[in-house]
PDB file of N, CA and C in Angstrom:
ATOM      1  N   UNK A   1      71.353 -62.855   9.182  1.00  0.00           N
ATOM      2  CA  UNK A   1      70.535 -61.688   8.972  1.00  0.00           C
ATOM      3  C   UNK A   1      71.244 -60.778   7.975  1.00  0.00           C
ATOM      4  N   UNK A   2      70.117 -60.571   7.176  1.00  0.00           N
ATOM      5  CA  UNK A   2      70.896 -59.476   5.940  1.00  0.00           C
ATOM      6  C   UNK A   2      70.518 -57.945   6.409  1.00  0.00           C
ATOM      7  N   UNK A   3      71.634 -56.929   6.933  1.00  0.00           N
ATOM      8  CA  UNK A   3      71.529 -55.377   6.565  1.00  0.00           C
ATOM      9  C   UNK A   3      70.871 -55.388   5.435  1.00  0.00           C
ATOM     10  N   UNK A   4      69.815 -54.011   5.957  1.00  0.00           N
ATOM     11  CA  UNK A   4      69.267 -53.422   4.833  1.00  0.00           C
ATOM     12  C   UNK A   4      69.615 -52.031   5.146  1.00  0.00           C
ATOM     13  N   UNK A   5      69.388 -51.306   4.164  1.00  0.00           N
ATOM     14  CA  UNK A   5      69.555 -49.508   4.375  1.00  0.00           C
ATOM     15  C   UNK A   5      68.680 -49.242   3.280  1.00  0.00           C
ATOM     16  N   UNK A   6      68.016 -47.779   4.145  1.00  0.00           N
ATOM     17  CA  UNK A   6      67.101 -47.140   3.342  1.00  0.00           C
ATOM     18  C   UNK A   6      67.669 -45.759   3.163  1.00  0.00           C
ATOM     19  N   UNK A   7      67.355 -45.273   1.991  1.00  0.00           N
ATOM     20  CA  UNK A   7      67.606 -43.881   2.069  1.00  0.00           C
ATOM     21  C   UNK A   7      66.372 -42.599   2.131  1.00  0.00           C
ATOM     22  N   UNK A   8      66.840 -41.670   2.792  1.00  0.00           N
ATOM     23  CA  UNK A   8      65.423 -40.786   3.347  1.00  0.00           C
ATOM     24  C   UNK A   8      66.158 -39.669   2.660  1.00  0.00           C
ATOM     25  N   UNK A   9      65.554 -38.910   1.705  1.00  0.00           N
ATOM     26  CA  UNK A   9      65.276 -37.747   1.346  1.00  0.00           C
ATOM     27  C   UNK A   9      65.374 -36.793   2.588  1.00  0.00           C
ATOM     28  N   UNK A  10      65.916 -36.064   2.616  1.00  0.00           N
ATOM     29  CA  UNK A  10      65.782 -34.945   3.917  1.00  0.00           C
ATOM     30  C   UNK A  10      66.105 -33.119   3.602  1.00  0.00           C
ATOM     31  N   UNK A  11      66.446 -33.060   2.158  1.00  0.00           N
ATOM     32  CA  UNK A  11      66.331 -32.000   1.536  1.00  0.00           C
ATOM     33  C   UNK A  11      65.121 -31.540   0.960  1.00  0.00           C
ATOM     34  N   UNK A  12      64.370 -30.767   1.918  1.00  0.00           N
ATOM     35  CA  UNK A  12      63.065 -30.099   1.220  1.00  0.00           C
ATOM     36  C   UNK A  12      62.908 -28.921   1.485  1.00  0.00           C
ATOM     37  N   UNK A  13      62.057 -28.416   0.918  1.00  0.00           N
ATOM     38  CA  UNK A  13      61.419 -26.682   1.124  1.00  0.00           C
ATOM     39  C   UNK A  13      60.882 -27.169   2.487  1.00  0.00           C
ATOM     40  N   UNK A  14      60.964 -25.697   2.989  1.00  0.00           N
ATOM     41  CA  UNK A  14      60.572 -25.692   4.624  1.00  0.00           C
ATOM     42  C   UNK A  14      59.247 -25.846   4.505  1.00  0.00           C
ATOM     43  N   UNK A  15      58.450 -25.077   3.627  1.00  0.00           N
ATOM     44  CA  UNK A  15      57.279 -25.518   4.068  1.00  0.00           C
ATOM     45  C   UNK A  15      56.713 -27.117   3.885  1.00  0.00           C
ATOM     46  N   UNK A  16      57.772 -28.049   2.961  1.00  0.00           N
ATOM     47  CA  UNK A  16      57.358 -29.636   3.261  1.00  0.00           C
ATOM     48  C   UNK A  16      57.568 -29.610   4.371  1.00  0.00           C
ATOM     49  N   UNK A  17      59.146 -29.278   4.683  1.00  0.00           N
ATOM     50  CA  UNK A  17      59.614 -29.829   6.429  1.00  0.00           C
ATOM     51  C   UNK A  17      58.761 -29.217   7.145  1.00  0.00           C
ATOM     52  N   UNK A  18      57.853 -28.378   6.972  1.00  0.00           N
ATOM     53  CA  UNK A  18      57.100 -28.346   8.271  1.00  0.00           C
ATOM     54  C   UNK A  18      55.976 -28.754   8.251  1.00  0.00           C
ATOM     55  N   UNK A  19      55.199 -29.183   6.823  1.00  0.00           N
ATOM     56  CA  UNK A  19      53.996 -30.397   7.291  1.00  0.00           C
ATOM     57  C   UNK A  19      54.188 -32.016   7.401  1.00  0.00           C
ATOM     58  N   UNK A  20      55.536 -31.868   7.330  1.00  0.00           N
ATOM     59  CA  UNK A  20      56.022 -33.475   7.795  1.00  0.00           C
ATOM     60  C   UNK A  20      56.271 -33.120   9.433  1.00  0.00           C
ATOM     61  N   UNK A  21      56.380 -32.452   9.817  1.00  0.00           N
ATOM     62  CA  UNK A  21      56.505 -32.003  11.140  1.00  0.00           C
ATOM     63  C   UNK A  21      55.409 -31.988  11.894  1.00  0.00           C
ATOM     64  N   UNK A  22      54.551 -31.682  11.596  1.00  0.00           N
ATOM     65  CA  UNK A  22      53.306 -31.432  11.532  1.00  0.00           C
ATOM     66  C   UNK A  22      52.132 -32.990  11.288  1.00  0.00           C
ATOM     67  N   UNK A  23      52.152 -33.866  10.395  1.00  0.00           N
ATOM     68  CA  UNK A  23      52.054 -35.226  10.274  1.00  0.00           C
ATOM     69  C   UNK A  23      53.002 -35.828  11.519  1.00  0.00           C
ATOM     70  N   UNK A  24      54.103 -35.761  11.940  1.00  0.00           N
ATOM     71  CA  UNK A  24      55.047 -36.303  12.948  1.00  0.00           C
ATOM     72  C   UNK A  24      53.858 -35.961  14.379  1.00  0.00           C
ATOM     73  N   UNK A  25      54.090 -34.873  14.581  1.00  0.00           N
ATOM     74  CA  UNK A  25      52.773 -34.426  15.759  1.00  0.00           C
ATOM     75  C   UNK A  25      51.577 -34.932  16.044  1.00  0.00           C
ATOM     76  N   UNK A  26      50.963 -35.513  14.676  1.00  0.00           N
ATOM     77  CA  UNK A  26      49.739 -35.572  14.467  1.00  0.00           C
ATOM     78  C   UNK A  26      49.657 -37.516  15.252  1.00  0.00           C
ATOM     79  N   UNK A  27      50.991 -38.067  14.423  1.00  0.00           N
ATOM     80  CA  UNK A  27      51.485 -39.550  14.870  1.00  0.00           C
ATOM     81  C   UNK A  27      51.579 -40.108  16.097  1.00  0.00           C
ATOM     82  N   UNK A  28      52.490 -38.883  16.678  1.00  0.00           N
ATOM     83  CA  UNK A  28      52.985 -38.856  18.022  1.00  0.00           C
ATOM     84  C   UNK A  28      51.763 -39.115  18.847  1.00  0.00           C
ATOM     85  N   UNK A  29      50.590 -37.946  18.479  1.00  0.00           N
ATOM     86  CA  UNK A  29      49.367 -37.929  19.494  1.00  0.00           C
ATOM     87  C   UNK A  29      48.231 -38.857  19.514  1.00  0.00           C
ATOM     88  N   UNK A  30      48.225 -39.171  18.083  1.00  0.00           N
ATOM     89  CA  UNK A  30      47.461 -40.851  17.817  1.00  0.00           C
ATOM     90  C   UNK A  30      48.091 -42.092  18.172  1.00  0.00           C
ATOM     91  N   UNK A  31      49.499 -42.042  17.921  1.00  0.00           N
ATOM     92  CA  UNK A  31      50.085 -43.278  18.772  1.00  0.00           C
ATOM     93  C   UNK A  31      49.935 -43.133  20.547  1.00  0.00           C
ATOM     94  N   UNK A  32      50.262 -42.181  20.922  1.00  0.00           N
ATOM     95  CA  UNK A  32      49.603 -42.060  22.471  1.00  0.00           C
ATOM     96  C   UNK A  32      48.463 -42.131  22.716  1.00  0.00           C
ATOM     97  N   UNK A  33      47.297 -41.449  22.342  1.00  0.00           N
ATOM     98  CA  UNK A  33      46.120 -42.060  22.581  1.00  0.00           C
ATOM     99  C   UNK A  33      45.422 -43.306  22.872  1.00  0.00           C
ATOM    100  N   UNK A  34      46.367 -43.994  21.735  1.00  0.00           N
ATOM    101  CA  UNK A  34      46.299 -45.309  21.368  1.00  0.00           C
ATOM    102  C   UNK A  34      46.791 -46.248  22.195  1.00  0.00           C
ATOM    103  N   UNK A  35      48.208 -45.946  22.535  1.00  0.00           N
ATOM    104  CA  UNK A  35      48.658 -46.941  23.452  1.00  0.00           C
ATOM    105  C   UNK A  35      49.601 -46.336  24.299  1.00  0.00           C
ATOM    106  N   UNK A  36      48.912 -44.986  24.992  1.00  0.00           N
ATOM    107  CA  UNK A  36      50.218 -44.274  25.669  1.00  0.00           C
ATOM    108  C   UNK A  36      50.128 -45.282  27.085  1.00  0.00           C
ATOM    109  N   UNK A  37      49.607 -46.240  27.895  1.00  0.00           N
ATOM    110  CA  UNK A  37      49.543 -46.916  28.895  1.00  0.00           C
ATOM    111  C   UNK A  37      50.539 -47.396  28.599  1.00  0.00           C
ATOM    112  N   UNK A  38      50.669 -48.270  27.805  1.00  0.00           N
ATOM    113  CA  UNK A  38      51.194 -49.627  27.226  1.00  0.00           C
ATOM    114  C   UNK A  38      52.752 -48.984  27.275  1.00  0.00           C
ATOM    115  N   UNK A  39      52.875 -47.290  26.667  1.00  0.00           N
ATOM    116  CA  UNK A  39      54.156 -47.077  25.953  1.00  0.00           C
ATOM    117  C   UNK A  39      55.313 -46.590  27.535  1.00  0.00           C
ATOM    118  N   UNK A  40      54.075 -46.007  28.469  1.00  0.00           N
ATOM    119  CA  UNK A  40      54.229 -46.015  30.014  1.00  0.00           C
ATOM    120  C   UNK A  40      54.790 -46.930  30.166  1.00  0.00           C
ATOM    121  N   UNK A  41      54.467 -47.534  30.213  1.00  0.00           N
ATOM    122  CA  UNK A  41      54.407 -49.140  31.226  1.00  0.00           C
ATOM    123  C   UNK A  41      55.955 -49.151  30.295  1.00  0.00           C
ATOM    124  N   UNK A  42      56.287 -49.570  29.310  1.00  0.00           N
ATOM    125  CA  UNK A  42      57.327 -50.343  28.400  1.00  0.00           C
ATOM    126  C   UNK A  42      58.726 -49.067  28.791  1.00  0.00           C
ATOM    127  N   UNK A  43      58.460 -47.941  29.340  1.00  0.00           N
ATOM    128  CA  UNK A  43      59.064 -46.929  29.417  1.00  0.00           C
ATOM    129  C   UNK A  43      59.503 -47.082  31.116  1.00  0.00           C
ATOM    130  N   UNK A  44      58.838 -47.637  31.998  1.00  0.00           N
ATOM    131  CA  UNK A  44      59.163 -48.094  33.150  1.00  0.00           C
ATOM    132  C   UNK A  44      60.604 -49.647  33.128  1.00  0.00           C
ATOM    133  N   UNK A  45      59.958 -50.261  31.940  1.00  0.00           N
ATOM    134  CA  UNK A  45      60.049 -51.372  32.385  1.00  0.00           C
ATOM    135  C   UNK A  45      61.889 -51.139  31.909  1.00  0.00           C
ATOM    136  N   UNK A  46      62.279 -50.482  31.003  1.00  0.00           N
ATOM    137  CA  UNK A  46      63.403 -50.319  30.261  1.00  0.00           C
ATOM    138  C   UNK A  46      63.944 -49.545  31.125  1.00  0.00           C
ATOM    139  N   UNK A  47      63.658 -48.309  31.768  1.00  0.00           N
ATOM    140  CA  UNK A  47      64.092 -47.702  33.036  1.00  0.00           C
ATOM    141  C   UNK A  47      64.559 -48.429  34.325  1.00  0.00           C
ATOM    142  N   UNK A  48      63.391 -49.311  34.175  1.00  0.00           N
ATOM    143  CA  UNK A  48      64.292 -50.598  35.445  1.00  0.00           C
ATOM    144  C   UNK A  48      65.366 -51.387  35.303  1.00  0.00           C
ATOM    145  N   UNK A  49      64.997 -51.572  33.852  1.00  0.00           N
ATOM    146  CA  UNK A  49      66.642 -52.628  33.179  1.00  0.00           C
ATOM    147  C   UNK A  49      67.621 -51.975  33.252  1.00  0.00           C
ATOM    148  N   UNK A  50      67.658 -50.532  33.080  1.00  0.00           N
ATOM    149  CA  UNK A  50      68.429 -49.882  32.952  1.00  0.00           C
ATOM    150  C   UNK A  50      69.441 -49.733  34.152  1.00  0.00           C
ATOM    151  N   UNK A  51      68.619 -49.493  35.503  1.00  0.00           N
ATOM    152  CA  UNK A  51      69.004 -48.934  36.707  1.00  0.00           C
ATOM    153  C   UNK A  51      69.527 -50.331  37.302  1.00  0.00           C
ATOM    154  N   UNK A  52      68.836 -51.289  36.963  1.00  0.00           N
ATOM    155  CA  UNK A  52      69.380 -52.819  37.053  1.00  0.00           C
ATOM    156  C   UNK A  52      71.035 -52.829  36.521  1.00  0.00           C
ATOM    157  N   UNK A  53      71.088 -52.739  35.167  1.00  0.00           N
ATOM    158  CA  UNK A  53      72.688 -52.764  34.170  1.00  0.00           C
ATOM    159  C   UNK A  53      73.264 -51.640  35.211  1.00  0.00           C
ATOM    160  N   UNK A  54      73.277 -50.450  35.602  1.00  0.00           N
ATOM    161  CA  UNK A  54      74.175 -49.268  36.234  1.00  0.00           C
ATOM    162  C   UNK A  54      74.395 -49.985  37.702  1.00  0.00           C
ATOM    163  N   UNK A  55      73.907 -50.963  38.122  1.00  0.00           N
ATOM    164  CA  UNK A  55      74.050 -51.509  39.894  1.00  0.00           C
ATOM    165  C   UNK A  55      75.380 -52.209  39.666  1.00  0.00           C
ATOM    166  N   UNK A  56      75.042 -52.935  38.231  1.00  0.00           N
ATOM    167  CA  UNK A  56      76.203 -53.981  38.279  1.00  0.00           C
ATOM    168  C   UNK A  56      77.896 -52.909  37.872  1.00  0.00           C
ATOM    169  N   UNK A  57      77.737 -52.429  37.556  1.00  0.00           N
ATOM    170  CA  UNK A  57      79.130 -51.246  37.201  1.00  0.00           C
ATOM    171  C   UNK A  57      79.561 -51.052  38.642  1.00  0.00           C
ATOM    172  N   UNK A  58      81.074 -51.027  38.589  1.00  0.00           N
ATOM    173  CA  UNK A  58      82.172 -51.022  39.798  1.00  0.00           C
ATOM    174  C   UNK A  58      81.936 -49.557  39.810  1.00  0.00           C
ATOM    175  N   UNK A  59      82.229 -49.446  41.484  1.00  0.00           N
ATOM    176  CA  UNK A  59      81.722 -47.613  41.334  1.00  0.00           C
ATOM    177  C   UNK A  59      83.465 -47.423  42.146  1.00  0.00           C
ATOM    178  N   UNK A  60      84.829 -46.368  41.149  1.00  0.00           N
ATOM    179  CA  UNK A  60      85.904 -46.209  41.770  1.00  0.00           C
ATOM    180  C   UNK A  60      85.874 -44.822  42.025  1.00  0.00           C
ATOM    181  N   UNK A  61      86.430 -44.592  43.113  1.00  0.00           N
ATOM    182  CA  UNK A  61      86.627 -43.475  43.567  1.00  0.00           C
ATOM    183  C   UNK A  61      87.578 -42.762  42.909  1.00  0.00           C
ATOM    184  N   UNK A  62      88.268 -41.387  42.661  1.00  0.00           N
ATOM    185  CA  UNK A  62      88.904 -41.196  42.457  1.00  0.00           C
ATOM    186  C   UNK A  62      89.109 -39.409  42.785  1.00  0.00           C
ATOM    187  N   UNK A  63      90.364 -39.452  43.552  1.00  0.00           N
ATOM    188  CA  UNK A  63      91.194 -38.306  44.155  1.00  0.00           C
ATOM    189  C   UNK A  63      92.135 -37.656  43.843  1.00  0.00           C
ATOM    190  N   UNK A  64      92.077 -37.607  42.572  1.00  0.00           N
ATOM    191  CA  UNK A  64      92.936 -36.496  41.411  1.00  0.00           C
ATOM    192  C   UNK A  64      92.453 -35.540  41.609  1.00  0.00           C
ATOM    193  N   UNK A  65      93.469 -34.682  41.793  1.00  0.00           N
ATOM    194  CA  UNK A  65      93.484 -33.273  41.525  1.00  0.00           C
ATOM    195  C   UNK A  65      93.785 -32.785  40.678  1.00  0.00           C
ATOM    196  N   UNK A  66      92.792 -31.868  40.184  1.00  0.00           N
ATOM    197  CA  UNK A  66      92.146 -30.960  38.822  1.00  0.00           C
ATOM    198  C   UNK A  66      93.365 -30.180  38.692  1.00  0.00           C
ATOM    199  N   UNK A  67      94.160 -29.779  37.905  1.00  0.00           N
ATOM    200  CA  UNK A  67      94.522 -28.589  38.394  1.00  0.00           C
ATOM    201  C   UNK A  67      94.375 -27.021  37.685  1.00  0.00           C
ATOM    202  N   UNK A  68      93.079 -27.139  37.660  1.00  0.00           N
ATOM    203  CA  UNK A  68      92.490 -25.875  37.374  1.00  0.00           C
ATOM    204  C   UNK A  68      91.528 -25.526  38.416  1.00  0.00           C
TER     205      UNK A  68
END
């Protein structure tokens, strides 16, 4: 697999940055509409993997004293 890198412009007048902000919002609420079930569901399912990976971690106690 070949790295790629893109470069993003991120120096603009505020008022671009804020109708790209604004387009971002607009994305956000059409991609949910669209498939906010689906993005649920995929948002559960990674939450479970997750809590799955943290079971397997050794849990050590430890009885140091702070000393502050």
């Amino acid at each position: 697999m070949t790295m790629r890198f893109s470069q993003l412009i991120t120096h603009w007048e505020p008022d671009t940055a804020y109708e790209i902000i604004q387009f971002l919002d607009q994305l956000r609420d059409a991609l949910c509409d669209t498939y906010g079930e689906a993005i649920a569901q995929r948002q559960r399912e990674y939450a479970q993997q997750y809590d799955q990976d943290n079971e397997e971690q050794l849990e050590m106690e430890f009885d140091d004293q702070i000393p502050f």
